[in-house]
Structures are given as C-alpha cells and as structure tokens.
PDB file of N, CA and C in Angstrom:
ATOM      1  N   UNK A   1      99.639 116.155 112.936  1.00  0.00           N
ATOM      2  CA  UNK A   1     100.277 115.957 111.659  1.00  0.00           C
ATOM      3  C   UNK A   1     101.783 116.064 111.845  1.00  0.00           C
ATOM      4  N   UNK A   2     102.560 115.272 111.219  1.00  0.00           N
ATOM      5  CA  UNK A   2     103.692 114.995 111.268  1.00  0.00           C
ATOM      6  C   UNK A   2     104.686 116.043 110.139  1.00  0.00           C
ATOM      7  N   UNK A   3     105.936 116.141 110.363  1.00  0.00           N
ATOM      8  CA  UNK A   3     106.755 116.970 109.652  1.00  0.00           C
ATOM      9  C   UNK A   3     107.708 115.694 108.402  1.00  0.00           C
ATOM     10  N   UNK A   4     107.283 115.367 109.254  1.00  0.00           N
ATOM     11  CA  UNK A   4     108.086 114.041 108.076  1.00  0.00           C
ATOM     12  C   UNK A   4     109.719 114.033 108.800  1.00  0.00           C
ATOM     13  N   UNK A   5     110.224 114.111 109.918  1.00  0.00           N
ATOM     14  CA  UNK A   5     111.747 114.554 111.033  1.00  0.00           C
ATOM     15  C   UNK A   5     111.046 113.490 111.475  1.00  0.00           C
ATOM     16  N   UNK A   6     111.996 112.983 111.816  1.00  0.00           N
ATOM     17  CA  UNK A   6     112.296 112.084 113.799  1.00  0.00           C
ATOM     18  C   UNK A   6     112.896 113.170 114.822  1.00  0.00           C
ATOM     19  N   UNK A   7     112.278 113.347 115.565  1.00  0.00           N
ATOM     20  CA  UNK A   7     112.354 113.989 117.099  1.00  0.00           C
ATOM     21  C   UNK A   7     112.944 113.120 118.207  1.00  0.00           C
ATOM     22  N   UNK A   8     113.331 113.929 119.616  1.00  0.00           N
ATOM     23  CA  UNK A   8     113.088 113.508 120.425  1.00  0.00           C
ATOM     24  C   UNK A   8     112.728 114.097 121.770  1.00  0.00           C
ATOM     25  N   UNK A   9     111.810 113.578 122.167  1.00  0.00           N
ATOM     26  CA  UNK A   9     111.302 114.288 122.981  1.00  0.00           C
ATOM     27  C   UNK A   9     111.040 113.500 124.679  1.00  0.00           C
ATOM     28  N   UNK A  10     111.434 113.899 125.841  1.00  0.00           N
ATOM     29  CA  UNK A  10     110.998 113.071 127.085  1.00  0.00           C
ATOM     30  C   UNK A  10     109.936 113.551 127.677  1.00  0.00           C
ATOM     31  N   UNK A  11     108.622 112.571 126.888  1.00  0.00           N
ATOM     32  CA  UNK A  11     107.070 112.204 127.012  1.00  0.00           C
ATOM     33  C   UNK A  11     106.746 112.744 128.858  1.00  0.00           C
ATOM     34  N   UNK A  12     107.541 112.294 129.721  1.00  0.00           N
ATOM     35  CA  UNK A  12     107.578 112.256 131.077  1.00  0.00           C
ATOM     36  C   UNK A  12     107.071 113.584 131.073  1.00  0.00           C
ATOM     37  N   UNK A  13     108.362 114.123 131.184  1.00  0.00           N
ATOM     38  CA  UNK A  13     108.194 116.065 131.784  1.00  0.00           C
ATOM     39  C   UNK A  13     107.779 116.793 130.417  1.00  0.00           C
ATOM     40  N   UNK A  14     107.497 115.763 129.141  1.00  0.00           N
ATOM     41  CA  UNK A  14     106.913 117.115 128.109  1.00  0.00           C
ATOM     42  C   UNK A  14     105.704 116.206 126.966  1.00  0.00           C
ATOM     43  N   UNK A  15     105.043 115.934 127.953  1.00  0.00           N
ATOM     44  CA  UNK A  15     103.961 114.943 127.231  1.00  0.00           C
ATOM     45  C   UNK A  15     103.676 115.479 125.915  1.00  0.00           C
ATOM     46  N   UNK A  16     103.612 117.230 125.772  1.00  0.00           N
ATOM     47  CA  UNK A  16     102.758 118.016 124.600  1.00  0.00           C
ATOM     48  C   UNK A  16     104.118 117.914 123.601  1.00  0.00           C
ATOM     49  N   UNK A  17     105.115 117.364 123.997  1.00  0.00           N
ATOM     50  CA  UNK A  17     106.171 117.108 122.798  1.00  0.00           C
ATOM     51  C   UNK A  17     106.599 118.468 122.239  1.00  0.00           C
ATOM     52  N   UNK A  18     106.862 119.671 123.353  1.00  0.00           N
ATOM     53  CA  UNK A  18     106.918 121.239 122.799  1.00  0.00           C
ATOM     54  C   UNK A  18     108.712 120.832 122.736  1.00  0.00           C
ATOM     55  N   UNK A  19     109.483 120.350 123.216  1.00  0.00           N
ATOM     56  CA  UNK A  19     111.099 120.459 123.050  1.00  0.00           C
ATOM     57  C   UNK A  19     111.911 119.247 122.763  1.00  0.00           C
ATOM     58  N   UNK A  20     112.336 119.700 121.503  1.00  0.00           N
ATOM     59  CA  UNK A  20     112.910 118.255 120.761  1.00  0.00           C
ATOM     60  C   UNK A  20     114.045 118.490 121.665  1.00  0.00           C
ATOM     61  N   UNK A  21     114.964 117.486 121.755  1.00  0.00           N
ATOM     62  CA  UNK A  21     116.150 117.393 122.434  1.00  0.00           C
ATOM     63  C   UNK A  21     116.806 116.512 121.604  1.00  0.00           C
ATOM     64  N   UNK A  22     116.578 116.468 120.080  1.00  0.00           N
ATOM     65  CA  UNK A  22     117.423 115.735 119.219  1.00  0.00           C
ATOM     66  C   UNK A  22     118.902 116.799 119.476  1.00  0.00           C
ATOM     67  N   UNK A  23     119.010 117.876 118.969  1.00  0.00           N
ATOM     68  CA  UNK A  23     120.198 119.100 119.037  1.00  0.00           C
ATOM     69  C   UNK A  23     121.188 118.690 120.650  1.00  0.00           C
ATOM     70  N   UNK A  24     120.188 118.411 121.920  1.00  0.00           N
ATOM     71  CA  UNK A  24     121.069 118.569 123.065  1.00  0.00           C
ATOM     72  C   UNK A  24     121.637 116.979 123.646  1.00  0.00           C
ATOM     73  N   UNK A  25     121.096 116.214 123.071  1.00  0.00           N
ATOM     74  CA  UNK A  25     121.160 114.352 123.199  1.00  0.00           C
ATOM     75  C   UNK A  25     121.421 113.492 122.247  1.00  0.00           C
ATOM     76  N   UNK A  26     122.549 114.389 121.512  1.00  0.00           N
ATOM     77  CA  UNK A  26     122.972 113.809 119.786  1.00  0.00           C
ATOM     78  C   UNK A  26     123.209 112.177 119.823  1.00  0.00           C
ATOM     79  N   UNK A  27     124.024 111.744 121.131  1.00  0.00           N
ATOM     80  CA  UNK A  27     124.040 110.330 121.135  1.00  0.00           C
ATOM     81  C   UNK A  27     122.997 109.311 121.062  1.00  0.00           C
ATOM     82  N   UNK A  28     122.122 110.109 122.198  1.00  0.00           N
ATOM     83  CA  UNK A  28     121.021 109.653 122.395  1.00  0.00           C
ATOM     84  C   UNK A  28     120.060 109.295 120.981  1.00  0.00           C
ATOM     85  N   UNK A  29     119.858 110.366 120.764  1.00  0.00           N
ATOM     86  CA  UNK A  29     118.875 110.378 118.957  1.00  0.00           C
ATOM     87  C   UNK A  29     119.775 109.332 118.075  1.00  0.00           C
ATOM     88  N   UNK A  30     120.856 109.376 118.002  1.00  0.00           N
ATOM     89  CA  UNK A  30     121.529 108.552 117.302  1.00  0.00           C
ATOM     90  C   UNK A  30     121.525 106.622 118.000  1.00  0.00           C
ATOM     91  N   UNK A  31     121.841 106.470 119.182  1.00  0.00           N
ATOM     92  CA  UNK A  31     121.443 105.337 119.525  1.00  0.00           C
ATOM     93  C   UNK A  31     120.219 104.784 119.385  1.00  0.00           C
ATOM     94  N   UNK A  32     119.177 105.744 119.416  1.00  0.00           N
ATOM     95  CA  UNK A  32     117.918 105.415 119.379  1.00  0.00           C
ATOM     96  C   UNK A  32     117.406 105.075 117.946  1.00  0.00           C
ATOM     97  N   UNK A  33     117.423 106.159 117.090  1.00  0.00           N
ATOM     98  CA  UNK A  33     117.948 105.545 115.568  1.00  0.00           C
ATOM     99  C   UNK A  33     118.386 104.393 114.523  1.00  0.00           C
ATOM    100  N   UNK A  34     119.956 103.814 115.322  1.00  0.00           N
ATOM    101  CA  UNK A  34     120.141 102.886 114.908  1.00  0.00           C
ATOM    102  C   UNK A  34     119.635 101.909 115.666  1.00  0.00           C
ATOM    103  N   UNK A  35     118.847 101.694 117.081  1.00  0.00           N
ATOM    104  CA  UNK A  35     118.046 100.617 116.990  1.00  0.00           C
ATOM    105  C   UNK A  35     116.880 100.916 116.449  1.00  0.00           C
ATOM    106  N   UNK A  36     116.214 101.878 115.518  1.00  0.00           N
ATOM    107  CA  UNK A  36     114.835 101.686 115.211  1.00  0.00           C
ATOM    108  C   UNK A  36     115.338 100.895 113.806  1.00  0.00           C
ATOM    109  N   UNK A  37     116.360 101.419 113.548  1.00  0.00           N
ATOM    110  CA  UNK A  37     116.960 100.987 112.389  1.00  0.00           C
ATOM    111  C   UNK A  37     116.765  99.159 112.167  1.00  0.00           C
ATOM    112  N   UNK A  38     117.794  98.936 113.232  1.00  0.00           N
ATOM    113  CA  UNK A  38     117.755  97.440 113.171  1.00  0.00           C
ATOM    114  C   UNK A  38     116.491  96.738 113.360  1.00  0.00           C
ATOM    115  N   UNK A  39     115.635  97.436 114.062  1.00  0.00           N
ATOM    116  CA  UNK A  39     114.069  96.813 114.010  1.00  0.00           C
ATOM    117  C   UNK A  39     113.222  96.811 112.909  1.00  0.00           C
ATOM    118  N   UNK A  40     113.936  97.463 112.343  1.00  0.00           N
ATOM    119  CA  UNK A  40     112.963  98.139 111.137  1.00  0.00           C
ATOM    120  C   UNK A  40     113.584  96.898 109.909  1.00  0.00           C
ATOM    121  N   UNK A  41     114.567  96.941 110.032  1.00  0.00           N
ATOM    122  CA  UNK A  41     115.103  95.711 108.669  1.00  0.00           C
ATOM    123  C   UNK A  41     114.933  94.316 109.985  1.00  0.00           C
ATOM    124  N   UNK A  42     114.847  94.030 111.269  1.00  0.00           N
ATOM    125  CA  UNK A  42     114.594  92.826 111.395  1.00  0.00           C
ATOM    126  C   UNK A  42     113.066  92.484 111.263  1.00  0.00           C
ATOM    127  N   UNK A  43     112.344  93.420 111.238  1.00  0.00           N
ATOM    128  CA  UNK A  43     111.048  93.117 111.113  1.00  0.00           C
ATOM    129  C   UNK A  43     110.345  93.432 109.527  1.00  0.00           C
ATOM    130  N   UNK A  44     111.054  94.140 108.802  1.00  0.00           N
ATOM    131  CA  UNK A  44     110.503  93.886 107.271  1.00  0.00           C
ATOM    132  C   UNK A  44     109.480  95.458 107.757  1.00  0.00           C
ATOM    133  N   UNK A  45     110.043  96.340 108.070  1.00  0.00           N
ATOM    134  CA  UNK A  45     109.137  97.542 108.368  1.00  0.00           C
ATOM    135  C   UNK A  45     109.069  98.520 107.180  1.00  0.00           C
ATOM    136  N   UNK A  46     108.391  99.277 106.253  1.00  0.00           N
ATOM    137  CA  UNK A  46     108.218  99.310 105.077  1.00  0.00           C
ATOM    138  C   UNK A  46     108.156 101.202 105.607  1.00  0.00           C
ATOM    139  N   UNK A  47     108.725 101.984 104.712  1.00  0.00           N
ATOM    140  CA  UNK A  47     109.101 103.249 105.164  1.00  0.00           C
ATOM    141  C   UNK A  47     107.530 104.186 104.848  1.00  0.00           C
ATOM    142  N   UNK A  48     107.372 104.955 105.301  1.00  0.00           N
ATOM    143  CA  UNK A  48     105.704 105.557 105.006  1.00  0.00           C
ATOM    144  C   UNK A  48     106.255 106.564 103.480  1.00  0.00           C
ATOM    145  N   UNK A  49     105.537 106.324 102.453  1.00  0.00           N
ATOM    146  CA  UNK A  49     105.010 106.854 101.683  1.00  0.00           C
ATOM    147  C   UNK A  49     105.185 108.457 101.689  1.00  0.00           C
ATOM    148  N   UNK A  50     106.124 108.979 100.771  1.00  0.00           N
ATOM    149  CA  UNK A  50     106.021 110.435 100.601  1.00  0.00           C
ATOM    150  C   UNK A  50     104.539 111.144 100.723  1.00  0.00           C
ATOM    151  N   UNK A  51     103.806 110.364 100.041  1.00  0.00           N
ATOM    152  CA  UNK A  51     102.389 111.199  99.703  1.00  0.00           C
ATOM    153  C   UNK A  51     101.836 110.838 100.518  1.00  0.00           C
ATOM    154  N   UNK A  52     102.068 110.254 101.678  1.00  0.00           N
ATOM    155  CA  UNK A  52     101.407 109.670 102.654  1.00  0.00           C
ATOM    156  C   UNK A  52     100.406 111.034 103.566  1.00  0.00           C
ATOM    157  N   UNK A  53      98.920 110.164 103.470  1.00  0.00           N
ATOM    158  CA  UNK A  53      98.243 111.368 104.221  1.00  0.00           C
ATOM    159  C   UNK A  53      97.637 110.592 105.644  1.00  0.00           C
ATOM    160  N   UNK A  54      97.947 111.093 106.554  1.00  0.00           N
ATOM    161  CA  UNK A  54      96.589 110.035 107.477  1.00  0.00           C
ATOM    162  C   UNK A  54      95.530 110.513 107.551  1.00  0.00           C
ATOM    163  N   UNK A  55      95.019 111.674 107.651  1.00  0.00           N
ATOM    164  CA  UNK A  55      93.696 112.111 107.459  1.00  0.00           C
ATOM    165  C   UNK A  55      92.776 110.766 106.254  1.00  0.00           C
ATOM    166  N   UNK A  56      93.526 110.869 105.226  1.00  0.00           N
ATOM    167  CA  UNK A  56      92.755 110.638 103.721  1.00  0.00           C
ATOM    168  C   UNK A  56      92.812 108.769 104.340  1.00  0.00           C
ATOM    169  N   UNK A  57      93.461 108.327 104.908  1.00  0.00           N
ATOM    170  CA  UNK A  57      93.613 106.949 105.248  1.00  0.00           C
ATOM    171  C   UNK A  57      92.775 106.809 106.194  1.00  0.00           C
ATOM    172  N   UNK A  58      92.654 108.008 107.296  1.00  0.00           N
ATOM    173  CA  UNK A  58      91.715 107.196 108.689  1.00  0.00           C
ATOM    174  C   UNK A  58      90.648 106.864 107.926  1.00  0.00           C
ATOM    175  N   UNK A  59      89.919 108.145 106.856  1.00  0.00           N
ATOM    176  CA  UNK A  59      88.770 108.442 106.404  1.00  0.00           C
ATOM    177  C   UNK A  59      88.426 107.057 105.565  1.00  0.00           C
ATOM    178  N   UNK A  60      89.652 106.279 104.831  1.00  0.00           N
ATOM    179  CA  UNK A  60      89.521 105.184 104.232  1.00  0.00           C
ATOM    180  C   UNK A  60      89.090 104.011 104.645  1.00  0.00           C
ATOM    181  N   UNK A  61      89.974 103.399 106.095  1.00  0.00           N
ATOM    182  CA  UNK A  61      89.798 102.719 106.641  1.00  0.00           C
ATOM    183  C   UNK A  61      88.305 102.391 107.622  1.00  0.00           C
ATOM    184  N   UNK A  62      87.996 104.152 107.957  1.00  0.00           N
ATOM    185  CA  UNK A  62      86.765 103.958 108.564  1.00  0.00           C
ATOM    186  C   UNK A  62      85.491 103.713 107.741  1.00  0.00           C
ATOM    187  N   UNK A  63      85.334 104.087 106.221  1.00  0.00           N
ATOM    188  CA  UNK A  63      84.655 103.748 105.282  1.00  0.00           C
ATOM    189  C   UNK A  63      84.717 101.800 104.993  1.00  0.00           C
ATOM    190  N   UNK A  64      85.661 101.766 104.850  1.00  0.00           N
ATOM    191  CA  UNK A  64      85.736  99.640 104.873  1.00  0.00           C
ATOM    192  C   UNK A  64      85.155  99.308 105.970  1.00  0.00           C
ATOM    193  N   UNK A  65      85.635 100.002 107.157  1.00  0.00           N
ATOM    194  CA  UNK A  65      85.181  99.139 108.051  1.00  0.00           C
ATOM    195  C   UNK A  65      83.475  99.409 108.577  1.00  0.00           C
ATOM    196  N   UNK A  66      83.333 100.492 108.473  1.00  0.00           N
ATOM    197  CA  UNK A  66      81.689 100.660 108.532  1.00  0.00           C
ATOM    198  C   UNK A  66      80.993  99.780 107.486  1.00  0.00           C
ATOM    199  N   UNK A  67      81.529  99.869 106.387  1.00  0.00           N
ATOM    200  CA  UNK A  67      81.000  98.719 104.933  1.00  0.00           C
ATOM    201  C   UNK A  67      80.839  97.658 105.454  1.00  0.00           C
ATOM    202  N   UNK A  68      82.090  96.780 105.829  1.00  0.00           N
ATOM    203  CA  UNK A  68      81.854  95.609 106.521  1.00  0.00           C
ATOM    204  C   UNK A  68      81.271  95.386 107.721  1.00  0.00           C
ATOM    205  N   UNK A  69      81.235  96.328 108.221  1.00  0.00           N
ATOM    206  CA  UNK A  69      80.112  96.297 109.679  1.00  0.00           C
ATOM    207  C   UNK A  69      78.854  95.949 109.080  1.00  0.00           C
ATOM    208  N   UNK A  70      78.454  96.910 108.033  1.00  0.00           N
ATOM    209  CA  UNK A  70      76.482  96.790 107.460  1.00  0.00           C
ATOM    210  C   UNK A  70      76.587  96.211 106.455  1.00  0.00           C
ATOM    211  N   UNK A  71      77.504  94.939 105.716  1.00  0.00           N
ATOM    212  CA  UNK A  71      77.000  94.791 105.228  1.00  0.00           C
ATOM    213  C   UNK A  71      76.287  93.104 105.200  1.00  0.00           C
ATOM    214  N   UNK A  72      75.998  92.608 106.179  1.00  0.00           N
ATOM    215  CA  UNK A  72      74.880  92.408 106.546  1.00  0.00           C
ATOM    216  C   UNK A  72      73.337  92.462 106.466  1.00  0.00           C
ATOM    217  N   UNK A  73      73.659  93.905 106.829  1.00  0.00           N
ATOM    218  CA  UNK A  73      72.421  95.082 106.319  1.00  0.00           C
ATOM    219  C   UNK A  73      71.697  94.863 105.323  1.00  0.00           C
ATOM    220  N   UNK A  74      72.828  95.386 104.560  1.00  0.00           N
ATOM    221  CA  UNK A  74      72.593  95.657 102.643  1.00  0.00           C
ATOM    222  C   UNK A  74      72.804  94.678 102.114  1.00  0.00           C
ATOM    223  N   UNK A  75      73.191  93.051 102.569  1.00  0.00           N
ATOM    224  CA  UNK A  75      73.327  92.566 101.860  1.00  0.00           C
ATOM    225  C   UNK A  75      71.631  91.767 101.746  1.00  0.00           C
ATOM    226  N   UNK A  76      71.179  91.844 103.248  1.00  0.00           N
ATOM    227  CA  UNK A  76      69.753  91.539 103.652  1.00  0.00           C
ATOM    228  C   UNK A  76      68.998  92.439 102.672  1.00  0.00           C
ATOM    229  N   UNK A  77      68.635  93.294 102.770  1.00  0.00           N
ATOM    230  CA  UNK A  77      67.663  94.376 102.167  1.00  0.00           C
ATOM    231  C   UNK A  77      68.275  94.232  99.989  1.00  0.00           C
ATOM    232  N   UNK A  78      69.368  93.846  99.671  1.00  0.00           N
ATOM    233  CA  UNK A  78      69.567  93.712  98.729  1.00  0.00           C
ATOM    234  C   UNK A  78      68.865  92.171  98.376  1.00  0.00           C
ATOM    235  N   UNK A  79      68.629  91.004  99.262  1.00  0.00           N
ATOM    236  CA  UNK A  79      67.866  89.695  98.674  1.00  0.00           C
ATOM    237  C   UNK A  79      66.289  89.954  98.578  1.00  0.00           C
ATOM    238  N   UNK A  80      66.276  90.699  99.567  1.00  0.00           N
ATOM    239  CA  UNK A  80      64.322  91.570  99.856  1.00  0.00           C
ATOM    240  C   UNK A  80      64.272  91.974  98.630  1.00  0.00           C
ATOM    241  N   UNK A  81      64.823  93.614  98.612  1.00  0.00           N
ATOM    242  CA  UNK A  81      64.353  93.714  96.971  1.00  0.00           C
ATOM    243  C   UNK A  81      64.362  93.033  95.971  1.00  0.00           C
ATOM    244  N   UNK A  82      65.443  91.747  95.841  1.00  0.00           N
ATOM    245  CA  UNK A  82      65.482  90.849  94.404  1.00  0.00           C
ATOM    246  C   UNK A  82      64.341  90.056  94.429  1.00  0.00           C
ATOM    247  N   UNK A  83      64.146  89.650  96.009  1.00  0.00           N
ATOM    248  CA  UNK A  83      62.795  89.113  96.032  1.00  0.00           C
ATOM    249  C   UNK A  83      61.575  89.566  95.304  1.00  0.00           C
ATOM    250  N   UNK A  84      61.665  90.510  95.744  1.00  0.00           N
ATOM    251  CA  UNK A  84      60.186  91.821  95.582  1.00  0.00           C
ATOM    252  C   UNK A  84      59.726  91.722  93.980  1.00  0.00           C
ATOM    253  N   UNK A  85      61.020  91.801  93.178  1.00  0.00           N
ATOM    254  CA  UNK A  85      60.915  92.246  92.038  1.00  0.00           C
ATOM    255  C   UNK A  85      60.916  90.897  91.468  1.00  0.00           C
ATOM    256  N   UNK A  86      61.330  90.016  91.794  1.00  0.00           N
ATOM    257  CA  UNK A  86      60.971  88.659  91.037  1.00  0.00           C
ATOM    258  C   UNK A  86      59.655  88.532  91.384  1.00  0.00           C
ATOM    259  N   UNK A  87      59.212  88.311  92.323  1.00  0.00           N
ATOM    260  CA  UNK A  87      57.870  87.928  92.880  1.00  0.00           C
ATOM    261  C   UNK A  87      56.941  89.001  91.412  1.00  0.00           C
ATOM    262  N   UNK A  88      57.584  90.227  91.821  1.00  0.00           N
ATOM    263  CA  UNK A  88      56.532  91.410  90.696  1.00  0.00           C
ATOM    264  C   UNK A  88      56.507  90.603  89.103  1.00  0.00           C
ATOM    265  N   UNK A  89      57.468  90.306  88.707  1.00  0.00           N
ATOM    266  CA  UNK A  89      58.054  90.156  87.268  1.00  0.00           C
ATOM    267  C   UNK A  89      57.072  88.762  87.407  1.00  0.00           C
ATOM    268  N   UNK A  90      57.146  87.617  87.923  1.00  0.00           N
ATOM    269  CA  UNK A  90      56.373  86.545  87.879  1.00  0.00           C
ATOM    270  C   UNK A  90      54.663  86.954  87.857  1.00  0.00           C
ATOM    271  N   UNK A  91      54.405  88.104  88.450  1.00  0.00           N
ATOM    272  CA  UNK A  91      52.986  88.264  88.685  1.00  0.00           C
ATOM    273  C   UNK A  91      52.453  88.818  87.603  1.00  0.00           C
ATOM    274  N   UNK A  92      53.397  89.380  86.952  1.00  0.00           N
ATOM    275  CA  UNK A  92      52.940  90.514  85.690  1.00  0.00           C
ATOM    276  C   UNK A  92      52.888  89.217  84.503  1.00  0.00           C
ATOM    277  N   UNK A  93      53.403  88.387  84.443  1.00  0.00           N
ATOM    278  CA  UNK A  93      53.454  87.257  83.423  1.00  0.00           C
ATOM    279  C   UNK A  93      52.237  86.402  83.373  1.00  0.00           C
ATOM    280  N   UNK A  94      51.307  86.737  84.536  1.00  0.00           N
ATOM    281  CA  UNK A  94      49.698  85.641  84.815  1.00  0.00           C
ATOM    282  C   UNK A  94      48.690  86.675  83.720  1.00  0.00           C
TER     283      UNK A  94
END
C-alpha cells in the first residue's frame, strides 16, 4: 500500500525499497519528476483518485473478469432452464 509520496529508491542495492534517497538526490528526484511529468501530459496520464483503493479495485476487476470467463457457463445453464420450464408450461396446458 502506497502513502500517496513519490520516493526514490535504487531497486539494485535496495530491492525492499527500505531508503528513500529523495532527501540525499534532490536533483535527481527532481529530474526524474519533471520527466514523469512530461510523460504524463504527453501521454494523457490521468492522476489516481484520492479515494483510490487497490485492494477494493483488484477485488473488482477480478469479479468482471471471472464473470466474463463463466459466462458461457451461465449463460448455457440459463437457456437449459428456460428450456425446462417452457417445455413444463407447454405440458401443463395438454
């Protein structure tokens, strides 16, 4: 989970991201910055959401996409039963 800061950290010698080095590489954080900057308005990059949760989003996304995985499934077993019950409703009418 994120603090909602930009860091910086060298992944190399500190993969676990324990020592920001924004405070000791002020240029650095700052060069790096204004190119995320310029990427960010050349590409139309849209800023994340105050209320932004990723937990509540993975949980979202993995719900659609399991949906659309089965539904297949359910959409099969949903013509069966309409079947079933027409077939019933026609039989009860003899």
């Amino acid at each position: 989970m994120g603090d909602n800061q930009w860091h910086l950290f060298n992944i190399v010698i500190d993969p676990g991201e324990t020592k920001d080095l924004k405070e000791e590489m002020p240029e650095r954080f700052r060069a790096m910055m204004d190119a995320y900057r310029k990427y960010a308005a050349d590409n139309n990059v849209l800023p994340v959401p105050e209320d932004y949760d990723q937990i509540t989003q993975v949980r979202r996304f993995s719900i659609q996409t399991q949906l659309k995985a089965q539904a297949p499934f359910y959409s099969g077993g949903l013509l069966i039963l309409s079947g079933f019950f027409i077939i019933r409703k026609f039989k009860k009418r003899k």
